[in-house]
Protein backbone atom coordinates (compact mmCIF):
# COMPACT_ATOMS: atom_id res chain seq x y z
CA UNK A 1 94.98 175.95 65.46
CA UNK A 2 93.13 172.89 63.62
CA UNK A 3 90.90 172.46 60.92
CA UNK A 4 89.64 169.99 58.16
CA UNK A 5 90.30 169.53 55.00
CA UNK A 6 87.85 167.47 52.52
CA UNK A 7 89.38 166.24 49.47
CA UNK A 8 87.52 165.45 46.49
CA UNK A 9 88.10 163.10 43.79
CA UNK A 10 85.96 161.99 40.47
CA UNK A 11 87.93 158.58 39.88
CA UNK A 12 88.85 157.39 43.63
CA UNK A 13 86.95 156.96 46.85
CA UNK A 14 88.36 160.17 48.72
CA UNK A 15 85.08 161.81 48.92
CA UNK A 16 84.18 162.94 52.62
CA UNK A 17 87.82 161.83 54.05
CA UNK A 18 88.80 164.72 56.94
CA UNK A 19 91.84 164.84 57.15
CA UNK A 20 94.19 167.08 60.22
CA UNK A 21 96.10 170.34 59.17
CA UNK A 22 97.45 172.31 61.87
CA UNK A 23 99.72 175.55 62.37
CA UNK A 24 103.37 174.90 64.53
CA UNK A 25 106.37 176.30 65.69
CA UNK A 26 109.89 174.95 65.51
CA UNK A 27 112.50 175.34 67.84
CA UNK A 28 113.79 178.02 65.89
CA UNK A 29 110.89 179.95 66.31
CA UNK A 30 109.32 179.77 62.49
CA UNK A 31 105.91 178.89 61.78
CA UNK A 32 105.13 176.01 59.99
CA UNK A 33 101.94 174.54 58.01
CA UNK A 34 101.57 171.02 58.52
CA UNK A 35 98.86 168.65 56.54
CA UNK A 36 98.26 165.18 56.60
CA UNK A 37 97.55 163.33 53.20
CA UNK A 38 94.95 160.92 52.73
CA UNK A 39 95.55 156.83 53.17
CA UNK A 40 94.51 156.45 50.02
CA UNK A 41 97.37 158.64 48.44
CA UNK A 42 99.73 157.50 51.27
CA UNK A 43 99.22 154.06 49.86
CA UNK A 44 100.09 155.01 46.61
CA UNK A 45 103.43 156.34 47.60
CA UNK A 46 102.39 160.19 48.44
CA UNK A 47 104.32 161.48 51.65
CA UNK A 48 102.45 161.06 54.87
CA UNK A 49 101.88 164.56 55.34
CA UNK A 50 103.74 168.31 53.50
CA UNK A 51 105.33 170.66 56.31
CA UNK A 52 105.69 174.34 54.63
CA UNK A 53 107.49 176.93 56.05
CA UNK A 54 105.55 180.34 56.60
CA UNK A 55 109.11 182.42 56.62
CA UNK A 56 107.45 184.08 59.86
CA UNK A 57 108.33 184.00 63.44
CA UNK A 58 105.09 186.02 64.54
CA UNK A 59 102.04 184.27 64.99
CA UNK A 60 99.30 186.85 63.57
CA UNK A 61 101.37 186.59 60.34
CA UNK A 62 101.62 182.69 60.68
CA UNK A 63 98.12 182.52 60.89
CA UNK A 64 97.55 185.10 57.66
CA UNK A 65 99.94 182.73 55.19
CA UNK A 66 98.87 179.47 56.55
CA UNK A 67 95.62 180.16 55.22
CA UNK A 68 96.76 181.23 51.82
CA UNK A 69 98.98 177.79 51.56
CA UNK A 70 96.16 176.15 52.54
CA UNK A 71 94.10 176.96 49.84
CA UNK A 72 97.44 175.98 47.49
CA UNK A 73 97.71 172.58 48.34
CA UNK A 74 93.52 171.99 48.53
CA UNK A 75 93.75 173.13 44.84
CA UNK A 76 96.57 170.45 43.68
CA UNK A 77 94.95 167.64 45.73
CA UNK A 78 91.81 168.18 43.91
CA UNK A 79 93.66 167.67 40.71
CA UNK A 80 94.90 164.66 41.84
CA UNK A 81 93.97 161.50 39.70
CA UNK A 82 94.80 158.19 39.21
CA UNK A 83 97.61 158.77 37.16
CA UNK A 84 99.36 161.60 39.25
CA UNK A 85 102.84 160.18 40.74
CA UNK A 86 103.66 161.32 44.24
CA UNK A 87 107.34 163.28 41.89
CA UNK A 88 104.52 164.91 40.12
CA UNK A 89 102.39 166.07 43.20
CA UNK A 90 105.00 167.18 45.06
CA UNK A 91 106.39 169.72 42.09
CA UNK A 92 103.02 170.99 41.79
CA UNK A 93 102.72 171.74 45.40
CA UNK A 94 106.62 173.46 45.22
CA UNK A 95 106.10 175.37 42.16
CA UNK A 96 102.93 176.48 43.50
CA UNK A 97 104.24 177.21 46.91
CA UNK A 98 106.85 179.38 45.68
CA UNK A 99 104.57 181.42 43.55
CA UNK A 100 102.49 181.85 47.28
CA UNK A 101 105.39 183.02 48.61
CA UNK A 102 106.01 185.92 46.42
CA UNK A 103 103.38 187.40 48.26
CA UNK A 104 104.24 187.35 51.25
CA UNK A 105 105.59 190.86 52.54
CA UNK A 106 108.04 189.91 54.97
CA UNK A 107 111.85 190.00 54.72
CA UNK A 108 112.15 187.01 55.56
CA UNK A 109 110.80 185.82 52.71
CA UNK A 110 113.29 186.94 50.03
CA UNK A 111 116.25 185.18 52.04
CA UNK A 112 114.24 181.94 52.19
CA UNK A 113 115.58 178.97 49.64
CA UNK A 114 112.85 178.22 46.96
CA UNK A 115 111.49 175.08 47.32
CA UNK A 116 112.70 172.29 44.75
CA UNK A 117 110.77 171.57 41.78
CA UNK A 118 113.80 169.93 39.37
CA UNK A 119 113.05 166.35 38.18
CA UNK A 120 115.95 164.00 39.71
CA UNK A 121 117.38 160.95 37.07
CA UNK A 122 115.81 158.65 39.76
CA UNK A 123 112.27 160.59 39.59
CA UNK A 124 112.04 160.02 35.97
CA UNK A 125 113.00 155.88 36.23
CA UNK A 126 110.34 155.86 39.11
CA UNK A 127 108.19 158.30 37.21
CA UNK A 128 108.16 155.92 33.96
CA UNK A 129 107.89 152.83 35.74
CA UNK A 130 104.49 154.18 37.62
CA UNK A 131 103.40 155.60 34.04
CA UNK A 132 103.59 152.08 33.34
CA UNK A 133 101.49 150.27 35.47
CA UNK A 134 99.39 152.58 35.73
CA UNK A 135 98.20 152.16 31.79
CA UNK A 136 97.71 148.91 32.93
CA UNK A 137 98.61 145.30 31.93
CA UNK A 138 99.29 143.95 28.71
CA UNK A 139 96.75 141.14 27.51
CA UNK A 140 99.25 138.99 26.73
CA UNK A 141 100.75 139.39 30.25
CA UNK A 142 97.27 139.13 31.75
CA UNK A 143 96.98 135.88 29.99
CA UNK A 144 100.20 134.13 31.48
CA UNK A 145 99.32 134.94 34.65
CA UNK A 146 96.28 133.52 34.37
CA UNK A 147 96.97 130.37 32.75
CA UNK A 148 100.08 130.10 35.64
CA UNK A 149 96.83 130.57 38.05
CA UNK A 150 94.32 127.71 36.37
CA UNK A 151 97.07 125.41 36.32
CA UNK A 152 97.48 125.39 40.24
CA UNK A 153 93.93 124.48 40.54
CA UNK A 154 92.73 120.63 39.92
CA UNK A 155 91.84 121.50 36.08
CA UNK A 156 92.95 119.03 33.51
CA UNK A 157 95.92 120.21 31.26
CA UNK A 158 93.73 119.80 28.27
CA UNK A 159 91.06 122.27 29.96
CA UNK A 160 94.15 124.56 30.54
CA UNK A 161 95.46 124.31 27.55
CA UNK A 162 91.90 125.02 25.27
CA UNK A 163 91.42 128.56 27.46
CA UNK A 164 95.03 129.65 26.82
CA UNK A 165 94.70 128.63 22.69
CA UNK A 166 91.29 130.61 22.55
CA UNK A 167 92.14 133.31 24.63
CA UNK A 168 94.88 133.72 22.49
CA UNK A 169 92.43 133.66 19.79
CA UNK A 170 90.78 136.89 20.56
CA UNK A 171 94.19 138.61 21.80
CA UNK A 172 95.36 137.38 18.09
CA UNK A 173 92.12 139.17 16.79
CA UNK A 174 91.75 142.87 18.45
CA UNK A 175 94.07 145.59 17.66
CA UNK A 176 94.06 146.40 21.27
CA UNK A 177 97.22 145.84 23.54
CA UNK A 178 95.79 146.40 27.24
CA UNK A 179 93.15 144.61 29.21
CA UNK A 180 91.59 148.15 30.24
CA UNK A 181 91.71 149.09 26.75
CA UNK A 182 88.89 146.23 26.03
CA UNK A 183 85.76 147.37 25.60
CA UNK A 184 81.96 145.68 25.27
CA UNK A 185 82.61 147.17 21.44
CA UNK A 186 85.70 144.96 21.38
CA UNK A 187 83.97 142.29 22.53
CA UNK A 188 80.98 142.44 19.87
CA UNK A 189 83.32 142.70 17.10
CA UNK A 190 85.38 139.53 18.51
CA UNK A 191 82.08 137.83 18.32
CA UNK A 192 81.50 138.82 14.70
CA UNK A 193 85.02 137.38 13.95
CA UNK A 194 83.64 134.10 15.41
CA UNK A 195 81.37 133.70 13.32
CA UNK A 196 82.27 134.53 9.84
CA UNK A 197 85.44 131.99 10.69
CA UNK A 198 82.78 129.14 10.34
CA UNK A 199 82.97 126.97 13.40
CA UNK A 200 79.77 125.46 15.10
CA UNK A 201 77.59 126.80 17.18
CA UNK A 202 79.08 124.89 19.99
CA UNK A 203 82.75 126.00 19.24
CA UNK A 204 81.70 129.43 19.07
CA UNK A 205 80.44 129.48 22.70
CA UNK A 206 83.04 127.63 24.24
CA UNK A 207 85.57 130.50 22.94
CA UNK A 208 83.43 133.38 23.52
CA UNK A 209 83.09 131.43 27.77
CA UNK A 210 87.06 131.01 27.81
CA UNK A 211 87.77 134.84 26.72
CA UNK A 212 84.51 135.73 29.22
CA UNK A 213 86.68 133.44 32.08
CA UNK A 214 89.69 135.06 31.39
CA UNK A 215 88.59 138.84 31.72
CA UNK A 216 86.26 137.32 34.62
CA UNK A 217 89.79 136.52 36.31
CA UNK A 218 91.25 139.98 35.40
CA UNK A 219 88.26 141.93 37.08
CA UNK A 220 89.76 139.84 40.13
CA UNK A 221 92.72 140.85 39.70
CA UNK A 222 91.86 144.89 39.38
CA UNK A 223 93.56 144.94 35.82
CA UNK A 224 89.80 146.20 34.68
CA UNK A 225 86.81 147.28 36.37
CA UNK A 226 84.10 145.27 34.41
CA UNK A 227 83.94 141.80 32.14
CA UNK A 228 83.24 143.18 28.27
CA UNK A 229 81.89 139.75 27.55
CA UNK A 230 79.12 139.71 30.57
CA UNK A 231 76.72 140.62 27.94
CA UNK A 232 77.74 138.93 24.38
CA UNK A 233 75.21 136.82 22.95
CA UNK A 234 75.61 134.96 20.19
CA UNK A 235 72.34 134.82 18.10
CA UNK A 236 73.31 132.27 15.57
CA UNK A 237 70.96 129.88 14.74
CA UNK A 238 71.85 126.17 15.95
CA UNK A 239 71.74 122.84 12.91
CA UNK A 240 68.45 121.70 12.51
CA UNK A 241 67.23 118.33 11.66
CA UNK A 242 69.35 115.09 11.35
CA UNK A 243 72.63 117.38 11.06
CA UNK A 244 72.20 118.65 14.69
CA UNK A 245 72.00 115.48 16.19
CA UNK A 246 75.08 113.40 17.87
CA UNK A 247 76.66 110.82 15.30
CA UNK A 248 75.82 107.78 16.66
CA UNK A 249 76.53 104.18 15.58
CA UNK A 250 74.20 102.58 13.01
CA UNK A 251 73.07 99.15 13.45
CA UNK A 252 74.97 97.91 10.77
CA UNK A 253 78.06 99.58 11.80
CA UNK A 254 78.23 97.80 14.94
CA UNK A 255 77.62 94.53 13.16
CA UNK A 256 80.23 95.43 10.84
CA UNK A 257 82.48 96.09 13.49
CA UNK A 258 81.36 93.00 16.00
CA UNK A 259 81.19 90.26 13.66
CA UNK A 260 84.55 91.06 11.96
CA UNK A 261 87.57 88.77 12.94
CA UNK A 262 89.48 91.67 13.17
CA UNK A 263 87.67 92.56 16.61
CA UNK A 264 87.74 89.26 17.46
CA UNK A 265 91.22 88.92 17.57
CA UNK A 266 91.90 92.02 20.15
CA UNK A 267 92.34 91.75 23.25
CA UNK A 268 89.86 91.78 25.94
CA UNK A 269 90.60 95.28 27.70
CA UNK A 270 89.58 96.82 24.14
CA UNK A 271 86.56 94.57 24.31
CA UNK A 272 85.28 95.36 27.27
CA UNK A 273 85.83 98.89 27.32
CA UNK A 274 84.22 99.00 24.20
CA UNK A 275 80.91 97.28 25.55
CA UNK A 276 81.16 99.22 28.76
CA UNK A 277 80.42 103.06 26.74
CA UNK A 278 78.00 100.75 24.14
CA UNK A 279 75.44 99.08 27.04
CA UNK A 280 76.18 102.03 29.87
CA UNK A 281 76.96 105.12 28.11
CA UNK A 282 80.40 105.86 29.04
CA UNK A 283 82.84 108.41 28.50
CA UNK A 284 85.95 106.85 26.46
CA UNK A 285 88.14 108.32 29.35
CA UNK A 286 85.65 107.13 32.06
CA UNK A 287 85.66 103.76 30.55
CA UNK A 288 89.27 103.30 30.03
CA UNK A 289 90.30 104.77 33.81
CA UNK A 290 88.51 102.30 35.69
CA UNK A 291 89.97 100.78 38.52
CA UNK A 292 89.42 97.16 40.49
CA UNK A 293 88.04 98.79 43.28
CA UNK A 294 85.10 100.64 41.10
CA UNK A 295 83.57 97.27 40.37
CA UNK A 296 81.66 95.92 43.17
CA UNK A 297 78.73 94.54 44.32
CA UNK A 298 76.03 97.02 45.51
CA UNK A 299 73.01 96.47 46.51
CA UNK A 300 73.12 92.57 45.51
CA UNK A 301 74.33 93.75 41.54
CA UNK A 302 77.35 93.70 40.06
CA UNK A 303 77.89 97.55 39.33
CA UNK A 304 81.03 100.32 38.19
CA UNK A 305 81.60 103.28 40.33
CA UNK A 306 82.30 106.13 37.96
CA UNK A 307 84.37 108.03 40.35
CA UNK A 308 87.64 110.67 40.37
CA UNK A 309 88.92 109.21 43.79
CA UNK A 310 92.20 106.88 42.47
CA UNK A 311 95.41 108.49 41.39
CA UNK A 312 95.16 109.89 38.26
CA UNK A 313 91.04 109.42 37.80
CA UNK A 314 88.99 112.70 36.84
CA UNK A 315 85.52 113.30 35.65
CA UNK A 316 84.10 115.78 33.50
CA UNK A 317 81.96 116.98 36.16
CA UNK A 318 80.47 116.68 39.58
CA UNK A 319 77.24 115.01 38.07
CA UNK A 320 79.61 112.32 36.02
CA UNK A 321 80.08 110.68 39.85
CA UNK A 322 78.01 108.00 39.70
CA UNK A 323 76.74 104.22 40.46
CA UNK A 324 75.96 102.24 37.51
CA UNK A 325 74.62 98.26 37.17
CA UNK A 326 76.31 96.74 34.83
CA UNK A 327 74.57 95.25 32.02
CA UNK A 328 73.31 91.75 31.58
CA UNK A 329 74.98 90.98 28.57
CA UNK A 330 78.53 92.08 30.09
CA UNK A 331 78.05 89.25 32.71
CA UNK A 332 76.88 86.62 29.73
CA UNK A 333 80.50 87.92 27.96
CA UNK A 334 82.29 87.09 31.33
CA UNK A 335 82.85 90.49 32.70
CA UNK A 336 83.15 89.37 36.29
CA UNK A 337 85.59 86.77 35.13
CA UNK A 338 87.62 89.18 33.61
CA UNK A 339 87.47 91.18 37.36
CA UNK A 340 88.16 88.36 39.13
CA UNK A 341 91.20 87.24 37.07
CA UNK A 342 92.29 90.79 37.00
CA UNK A 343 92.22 90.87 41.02
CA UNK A 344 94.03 87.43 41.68
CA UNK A 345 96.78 89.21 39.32
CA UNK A 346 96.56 91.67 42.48
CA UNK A 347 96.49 94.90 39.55
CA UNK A 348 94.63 97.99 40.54
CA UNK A 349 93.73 99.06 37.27
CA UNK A 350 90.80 97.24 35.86
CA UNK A 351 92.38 97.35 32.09
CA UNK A 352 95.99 98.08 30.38
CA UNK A 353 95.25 101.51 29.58
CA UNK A 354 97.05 104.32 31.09
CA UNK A 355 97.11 108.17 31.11
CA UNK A 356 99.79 109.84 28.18
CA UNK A 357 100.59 112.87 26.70
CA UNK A 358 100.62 116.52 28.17
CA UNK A 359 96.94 115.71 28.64
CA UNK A 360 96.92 112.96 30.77
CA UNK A 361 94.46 111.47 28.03
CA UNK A 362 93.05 107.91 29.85
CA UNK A 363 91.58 107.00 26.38
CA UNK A 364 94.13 108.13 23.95
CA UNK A 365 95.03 105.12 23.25
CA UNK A 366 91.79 102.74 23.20
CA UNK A 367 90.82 105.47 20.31
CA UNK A 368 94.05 105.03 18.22
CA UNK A 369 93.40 101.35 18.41
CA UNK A 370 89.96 101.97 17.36
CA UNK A 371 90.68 104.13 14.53
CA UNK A 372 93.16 101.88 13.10
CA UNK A 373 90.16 98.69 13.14
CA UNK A 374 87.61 101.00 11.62
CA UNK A 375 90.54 101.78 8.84
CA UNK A 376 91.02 98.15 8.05
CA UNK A 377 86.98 97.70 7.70
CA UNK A 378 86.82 100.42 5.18
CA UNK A 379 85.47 103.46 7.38
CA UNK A 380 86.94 106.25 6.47
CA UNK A 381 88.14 109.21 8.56
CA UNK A 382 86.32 112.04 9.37
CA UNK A 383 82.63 110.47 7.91
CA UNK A 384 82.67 107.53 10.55
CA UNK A 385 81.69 107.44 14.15
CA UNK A 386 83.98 107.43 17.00
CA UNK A 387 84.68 106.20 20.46
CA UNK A 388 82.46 108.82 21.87
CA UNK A 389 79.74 107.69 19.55
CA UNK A 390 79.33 104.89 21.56
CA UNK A 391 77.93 106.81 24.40
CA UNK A 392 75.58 108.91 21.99
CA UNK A 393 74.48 105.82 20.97
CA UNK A 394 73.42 104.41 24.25
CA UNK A 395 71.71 107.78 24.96
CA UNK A 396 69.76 107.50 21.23
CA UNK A 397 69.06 104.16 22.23
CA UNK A 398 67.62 104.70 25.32
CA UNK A 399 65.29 107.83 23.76
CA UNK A 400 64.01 105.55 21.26
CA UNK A 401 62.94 102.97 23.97
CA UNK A 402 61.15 105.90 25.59
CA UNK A 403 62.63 105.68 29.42
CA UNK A 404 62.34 108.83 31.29
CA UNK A 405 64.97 111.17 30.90
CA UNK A 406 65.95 112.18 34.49
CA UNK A 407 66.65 107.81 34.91
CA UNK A 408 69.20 108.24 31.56
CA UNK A 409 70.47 111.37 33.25
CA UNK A 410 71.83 109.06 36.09
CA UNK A 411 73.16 106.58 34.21
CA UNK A 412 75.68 108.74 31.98
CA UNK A 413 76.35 111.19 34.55
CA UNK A 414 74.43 114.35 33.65
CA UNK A 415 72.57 116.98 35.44
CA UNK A 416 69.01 116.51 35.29
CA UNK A 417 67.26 119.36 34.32
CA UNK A 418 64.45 119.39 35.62
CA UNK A 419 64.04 121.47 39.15
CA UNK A 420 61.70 119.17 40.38
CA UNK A 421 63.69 116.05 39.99
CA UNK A 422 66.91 117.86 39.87
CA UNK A 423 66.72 119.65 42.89
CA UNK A 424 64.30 117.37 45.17
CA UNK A 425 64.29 113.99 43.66
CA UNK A 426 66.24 111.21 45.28
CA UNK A 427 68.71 108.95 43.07
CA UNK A 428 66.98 106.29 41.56
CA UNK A 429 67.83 102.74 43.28
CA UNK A 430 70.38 99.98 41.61
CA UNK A 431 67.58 98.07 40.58
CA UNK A 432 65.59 100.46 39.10
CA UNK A 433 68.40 101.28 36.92
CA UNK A 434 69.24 97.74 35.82
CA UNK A 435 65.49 97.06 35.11
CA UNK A 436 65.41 100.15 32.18
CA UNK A 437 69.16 99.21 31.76
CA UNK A 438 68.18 95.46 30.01
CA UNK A 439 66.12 97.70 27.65
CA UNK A 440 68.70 98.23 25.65
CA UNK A 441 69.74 95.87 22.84
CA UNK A 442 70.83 96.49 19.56
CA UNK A 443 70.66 93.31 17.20
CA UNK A 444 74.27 92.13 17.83
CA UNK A 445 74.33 90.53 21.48
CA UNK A 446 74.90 87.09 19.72
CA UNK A 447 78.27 88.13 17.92
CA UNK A 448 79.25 89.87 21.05
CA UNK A 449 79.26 86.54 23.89
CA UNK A 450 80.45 84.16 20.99
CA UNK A 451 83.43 86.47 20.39
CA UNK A 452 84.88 86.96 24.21
């Protein structure tokens, strides 16, 4: 005979599965119930199906007990749940069995072995091992494998390293050991941590997006069913006034620093570089990673491909690709003589500088030589502007001279925000660019050709 069984379960998909149960002989005559487990619990290590003896050799009386064990195992496959271990399932379904059995009013059935229901020294290693994973992973766990998995992908090592130190951060900060033990109440009070430690407003996003990438990766990886960060917001209230803005070079500042024969005196890669973030906005890193090939004529102007192609080149992002004239004032300093004498010395970087340190770091050390010239002209650390400054500088510069924001987007690489121009507007043309380009000027172009 055959007939279905439906199994239902609360925490897994099992619900409406039929699976076969059917009623045999063996060769020795006894009847025997056989049913077929679900994939889903076959998967998870259960047996592919239970065959039960009936301790009968009639078949009227085969039929009569197969029904009762029937009903047995039905019952302990509802109670099935994630954390049942096939050693646990199948004692249930013994112990349970042999109670079934007492029953039955054959003979037969006294002389019949009980079925086993001891726990084996293997059982219990297995048993403790699936006990285990099933609580689930360990954040710190969780976090090594993910850091092993963003530094396979093309991510800079300092990106990697920043989402492992404030990751670590919040595993540092809850009580909590497993990733399923993290909660949108864990989360919230992590945020409230955040922001009595003091940091900006800026800093406290960037930590509360690494943590939100991280458990973004572990919903992935089934180590918990839902991000607890999806919905943190952090409702502090961003600087206002002159505090909020960039720092940015002061016009005296950049006197100070171009007339001074202590800038005179260094080479011209720092030169250069320096005058390429001041008149073009660019990253320190973007700047200092140029190669020969990235300077080249386009359409009829002299102009720097900001690009991640060469060995060792990245960019911030995919808007930071870009085509940029260079400025005037570069090519009254000598610029292209400086390209030209750097190509008949057949180099393929444009300037001396070269990626160091576990980050890679292009403009590590165009900054330190910075730092140290701003020392010896009396700037002190930490209340003086930097090497990025430069490029905040441009963009302050090219506010004040009122040129339209999605043209200043292009030139330092970022993603215009506006739909209409962002998502249907053409890139502006070369000379477009180098017309709003010569705009900007900033009291010092004298001291700057007399000094290269």
């Amino acid at each position: 005979s055959a007939a279905f069984l439906c199994l239902k379960k609360s925490n897994q998909s099992i619900i409406g599965l039929t699976e076969t149960m059917y009623l045999f002989r063996a060769p020795n005559c006894t009847y025997y119930t056989r049913i077929c487990l679900p994939k889903e619990l076959r998967d998870r290590g259960f047996p592919f199906d239970l065959k039960i003896s009936l301790l009968s050799k009639y078949r009227g009386e085969a039929v009569t007990r197969n029904a009762s064990v029937t009903l047995v195992v039905k019952k302990v496959l509802e109670g099935v749940t994630n954390n049942t271990t096939p050693e646990a399932f199948k004692r249930l379904v013994n112990q349970d069995i042999n109670d079934t059995r007492l029953s039955f009013s054959s003979s037969a059935s006294h002389q019949a072995p009980s079925r086993n229901t001891e726990i084996t020294q293997e059982e219990k290693r297995q048993i403790g091992q699936r006990e285990f994973e099933t609580r689930g992973i360990s954040l710190v766990e969780a976090l090594k494998r993910f850091i092993e998995s963003k530094s396979k992908e093309s991510v800079r090592v300092l990106t990697v390293q920043q989402l492992k130190q404030r990751t670590r951060h919040f595993i540092n900060a809850t009580p909590q050991d497993l990733v399923s033990d993290i909660t949108s109440a864990s989360a919230l009070e992590y945020r409230d941590i955040l922001l009595q430690e003091g940091r900006s407003v800026k800093s406290n996003k960037e930590y509360l997006a690494a943590v939100s990438q991280f458990f973004k990766w572990c919903c992935v990886m089934l180590h918990t069913t839902s991000n607890p960060f999806v919905n943190i917001r952090l409702n502090q209230k961003k600087e206002q006034g002159n505090d909020a803005a960039r720092q940015r070079w002061g016009r005296l500042e950049l006197k100070k620093l171009m007339s001074s024969a202590k800038y005179g005196e260094k080479e011209d890669d720092f030169k250069f570089a320096t005058l390429l973030m001041l008149y073009h906005g660019l990253r320190p890193s973007e700047a200092c990673q140029l190669a020969l090939k990235d300077v080249a004529v386009i359409d009829s102007h002299l102009s720097l491909n900001i690009t991640d192609s060469g060995v060792g080149q990245r960019l911030k992002t995919l808007a930071s690709k870009r085509i940029v004239p260079v400025h005037p004032l570069l090519i009254s300093a000598g610029f292209d003589v400086f390209v030209n004498k750097r190509a008949s010395e057949e180099r393929k970087q444009l300037f001396n500088y070269r990626p160091t340190n576990k980050n890679e770091d292009w403009s590590r050390q165009y900054c330190q030589q910075l730092g140290r010239l701003q020392i010896t002209l009396g700037m002190p650390s930490g209340s003086r502007p930097t090497a990025y400054s430069f490029r905040h500088t441009f963009i302050d510069e090219m506010k004040q001279q009122e040129i339209d924001e999605s043209i200043v987007a292009q030139l330092v690489g970022h993603e215009c925000q506006s739909i209409t121009f962002g998502r249907y507007g053409k890139k502006y043309p070369i000379s477009l660019l180098l017309k709003k380009l010569k705009r900007v000027k900033y009291e010092i172009e004298t001291q700057i050709v007399a000094l290269i």
